[in-house]
N, C-alpha and C. Protein backbone atom coordinates (compact mmCIF):
# COMPACT_ATOMS: atom_id res chain seq x y z
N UNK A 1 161.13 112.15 117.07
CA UNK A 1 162.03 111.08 116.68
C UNK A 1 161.37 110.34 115.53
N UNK A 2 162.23 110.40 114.75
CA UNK A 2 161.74 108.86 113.30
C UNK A 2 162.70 108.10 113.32
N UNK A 3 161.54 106.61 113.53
CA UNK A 3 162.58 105.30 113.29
C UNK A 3 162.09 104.74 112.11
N UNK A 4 162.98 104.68 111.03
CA UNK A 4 162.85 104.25 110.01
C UNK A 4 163.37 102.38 109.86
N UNK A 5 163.69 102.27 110.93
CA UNK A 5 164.46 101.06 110.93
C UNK A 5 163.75 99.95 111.74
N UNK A 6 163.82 98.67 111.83
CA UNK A 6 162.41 97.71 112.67
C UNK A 6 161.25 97.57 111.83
N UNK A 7 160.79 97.02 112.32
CA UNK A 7 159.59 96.53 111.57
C UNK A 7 158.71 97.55 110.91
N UNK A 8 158.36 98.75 111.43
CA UNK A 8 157.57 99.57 110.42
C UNK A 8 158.20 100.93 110.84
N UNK A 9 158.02 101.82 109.62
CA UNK A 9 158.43 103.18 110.11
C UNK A 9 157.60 103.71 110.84
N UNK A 10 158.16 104.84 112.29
CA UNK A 10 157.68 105.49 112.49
C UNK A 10 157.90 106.61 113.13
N UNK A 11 156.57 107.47 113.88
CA UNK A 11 157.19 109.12 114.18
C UNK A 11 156.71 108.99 115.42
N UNK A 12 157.72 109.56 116.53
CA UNK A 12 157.75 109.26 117.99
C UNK A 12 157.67 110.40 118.30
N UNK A 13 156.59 111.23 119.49
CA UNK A 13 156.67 112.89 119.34
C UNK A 13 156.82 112.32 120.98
N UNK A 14 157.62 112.97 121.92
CA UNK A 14 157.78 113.55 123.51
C UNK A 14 157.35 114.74 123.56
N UNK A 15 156.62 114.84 124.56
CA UNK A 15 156.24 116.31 125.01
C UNK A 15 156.44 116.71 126.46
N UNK A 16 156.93 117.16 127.02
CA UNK A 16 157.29 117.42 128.43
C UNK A 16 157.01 118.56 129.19
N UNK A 17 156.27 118.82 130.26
CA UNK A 17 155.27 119.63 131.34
C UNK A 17 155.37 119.94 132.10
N UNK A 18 155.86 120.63 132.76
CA UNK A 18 156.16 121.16 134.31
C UNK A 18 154.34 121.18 135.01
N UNK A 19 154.49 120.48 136.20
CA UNK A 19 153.26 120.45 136.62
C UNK A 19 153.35 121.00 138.22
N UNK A 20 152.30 121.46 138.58
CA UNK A 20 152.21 122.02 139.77
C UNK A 20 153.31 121.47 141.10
N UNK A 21 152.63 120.13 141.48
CA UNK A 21 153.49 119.67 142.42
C UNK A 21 155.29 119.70 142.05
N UNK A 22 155.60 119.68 141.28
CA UNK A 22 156.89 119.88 141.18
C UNK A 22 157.54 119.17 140.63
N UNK A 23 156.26 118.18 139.15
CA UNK A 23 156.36 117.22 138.68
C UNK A 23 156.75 117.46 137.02
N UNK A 24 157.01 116.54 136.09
CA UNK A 24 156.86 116.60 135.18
C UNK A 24 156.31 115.49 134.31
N UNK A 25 154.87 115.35 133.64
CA UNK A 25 154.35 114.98 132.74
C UNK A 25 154.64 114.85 131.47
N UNK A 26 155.37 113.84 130.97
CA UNK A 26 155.52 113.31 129.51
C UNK A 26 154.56 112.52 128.97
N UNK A 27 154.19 113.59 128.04
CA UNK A 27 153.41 112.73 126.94
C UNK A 27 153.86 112.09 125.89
N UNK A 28 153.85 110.85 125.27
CA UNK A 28 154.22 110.24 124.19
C UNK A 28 152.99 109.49 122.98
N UNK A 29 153.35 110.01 121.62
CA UNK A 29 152.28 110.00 120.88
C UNK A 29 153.36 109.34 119.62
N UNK A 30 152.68 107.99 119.00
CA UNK A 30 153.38 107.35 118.32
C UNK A 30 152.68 107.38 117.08
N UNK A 31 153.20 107.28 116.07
CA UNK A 31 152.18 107.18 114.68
C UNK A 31 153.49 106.22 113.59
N UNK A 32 152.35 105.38 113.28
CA UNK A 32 153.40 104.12 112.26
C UNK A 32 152.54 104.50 111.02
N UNK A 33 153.54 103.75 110.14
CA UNK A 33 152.26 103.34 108.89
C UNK A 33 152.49 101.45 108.58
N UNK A 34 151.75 101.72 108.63
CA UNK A 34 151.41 99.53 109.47
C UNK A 34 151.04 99.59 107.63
N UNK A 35 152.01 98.81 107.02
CA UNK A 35 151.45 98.12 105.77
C UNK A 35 150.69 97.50 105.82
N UNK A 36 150.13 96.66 104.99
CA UNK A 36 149.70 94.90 104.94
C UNK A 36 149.77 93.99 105.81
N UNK A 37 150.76 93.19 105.86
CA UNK A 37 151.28 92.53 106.93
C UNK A 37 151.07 93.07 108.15
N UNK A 38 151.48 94.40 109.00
CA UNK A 38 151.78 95.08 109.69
C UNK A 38 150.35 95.38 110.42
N UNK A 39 149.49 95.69 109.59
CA UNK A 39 148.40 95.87 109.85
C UNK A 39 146.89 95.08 110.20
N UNK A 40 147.36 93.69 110.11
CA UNK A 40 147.13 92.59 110.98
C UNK A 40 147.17 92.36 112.31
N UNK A 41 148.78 92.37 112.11
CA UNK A 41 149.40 92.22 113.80
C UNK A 41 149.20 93.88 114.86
N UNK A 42 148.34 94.94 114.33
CA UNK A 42 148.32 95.96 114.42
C UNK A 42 147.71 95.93 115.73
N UNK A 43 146.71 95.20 116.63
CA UNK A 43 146.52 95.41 117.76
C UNK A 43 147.73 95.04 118.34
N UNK A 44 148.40 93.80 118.71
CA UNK A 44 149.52 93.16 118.93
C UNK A 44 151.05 94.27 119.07
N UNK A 45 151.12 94.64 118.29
CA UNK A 45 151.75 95.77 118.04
C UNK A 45 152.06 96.85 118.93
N UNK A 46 150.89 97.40 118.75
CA UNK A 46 150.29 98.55 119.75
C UNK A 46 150.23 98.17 121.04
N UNK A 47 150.13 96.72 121.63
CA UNK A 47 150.72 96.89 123.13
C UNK A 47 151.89 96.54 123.29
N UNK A 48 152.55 96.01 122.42
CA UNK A 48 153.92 95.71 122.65
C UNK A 48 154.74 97.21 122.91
N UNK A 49 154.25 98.15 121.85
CA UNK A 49 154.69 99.59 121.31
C UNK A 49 154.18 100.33 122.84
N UNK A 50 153.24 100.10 123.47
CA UNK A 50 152.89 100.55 124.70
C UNK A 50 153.79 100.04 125.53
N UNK A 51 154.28 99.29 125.78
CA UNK A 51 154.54 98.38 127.13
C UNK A 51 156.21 99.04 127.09
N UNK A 52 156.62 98.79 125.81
CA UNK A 52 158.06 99.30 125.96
C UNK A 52 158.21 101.00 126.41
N UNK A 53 157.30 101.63 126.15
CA UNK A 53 157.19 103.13 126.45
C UNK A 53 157.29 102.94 127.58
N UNK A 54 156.49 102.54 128.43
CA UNK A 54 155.63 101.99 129.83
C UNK A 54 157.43 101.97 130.45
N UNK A 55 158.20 100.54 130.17
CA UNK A 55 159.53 100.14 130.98
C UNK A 55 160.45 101.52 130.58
N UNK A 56 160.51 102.06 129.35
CA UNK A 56 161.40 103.34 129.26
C UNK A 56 161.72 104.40 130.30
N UNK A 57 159.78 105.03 130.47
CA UNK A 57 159.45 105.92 130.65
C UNK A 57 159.79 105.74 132.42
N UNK A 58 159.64 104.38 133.11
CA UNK A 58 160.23 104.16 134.70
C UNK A 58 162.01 104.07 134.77
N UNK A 59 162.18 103.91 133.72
CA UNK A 59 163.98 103.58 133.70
C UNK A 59 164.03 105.09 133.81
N UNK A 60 163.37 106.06 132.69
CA UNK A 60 163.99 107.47 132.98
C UNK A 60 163.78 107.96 134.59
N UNK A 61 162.13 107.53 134.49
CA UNK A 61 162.07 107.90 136.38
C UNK A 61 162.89 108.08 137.14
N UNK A 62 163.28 106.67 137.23
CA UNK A 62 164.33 105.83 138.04
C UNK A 62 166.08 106.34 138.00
N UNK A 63 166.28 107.10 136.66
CA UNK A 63 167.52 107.50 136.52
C UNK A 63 167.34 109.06 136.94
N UNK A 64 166.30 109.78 136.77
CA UNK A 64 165.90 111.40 136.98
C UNK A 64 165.96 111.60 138.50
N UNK A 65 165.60 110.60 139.79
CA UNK A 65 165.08 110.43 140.93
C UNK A 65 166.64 110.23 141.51
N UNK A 66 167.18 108.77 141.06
CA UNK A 66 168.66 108.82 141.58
C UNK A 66 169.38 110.18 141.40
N UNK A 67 170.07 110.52 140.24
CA UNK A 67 170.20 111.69 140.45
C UNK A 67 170.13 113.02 141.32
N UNK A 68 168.86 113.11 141.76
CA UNK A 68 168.42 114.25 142.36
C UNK A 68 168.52 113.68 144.10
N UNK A 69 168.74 112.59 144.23
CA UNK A 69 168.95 111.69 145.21
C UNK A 69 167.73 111.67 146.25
N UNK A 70 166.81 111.16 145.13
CA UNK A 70 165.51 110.61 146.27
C UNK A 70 164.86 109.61 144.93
């Protein structure tokens, strides 16, 4: 995924795993290019940019689980 739009551009890669127990492991790997400005607030950023992955990544849980009805 590229978001060119928001505060800085960037490239959003998902990667998805079938794992033994009968699970699946998503990895998410983000890469910006933090101008000037951007690159200040660049720790700040980076957990905000974490945290929203973080609430996404349980909403999908949460919608993958209903579904399957457990």
């Amino acid at each position: 995924m590229v978001s060119v739009a928001g505060p800085m551009p960037m490239h959003v890669t998902y990667t998805f795993e079938h794992i033994q127990d009968g699970g699946t492991r998503a990895r998410i790997r983000v890469r910006g290019d933090a101008s000037d400005l951007y690159r200040l607030a660049g720790p700040m950023m980076g957990r905000r940019v974490r945290s929203s992955l973080i609430k996404d990544l349980r909403d999908l849980e949460r919608q993958v689980s209903s579904r399957r009805g457990g």
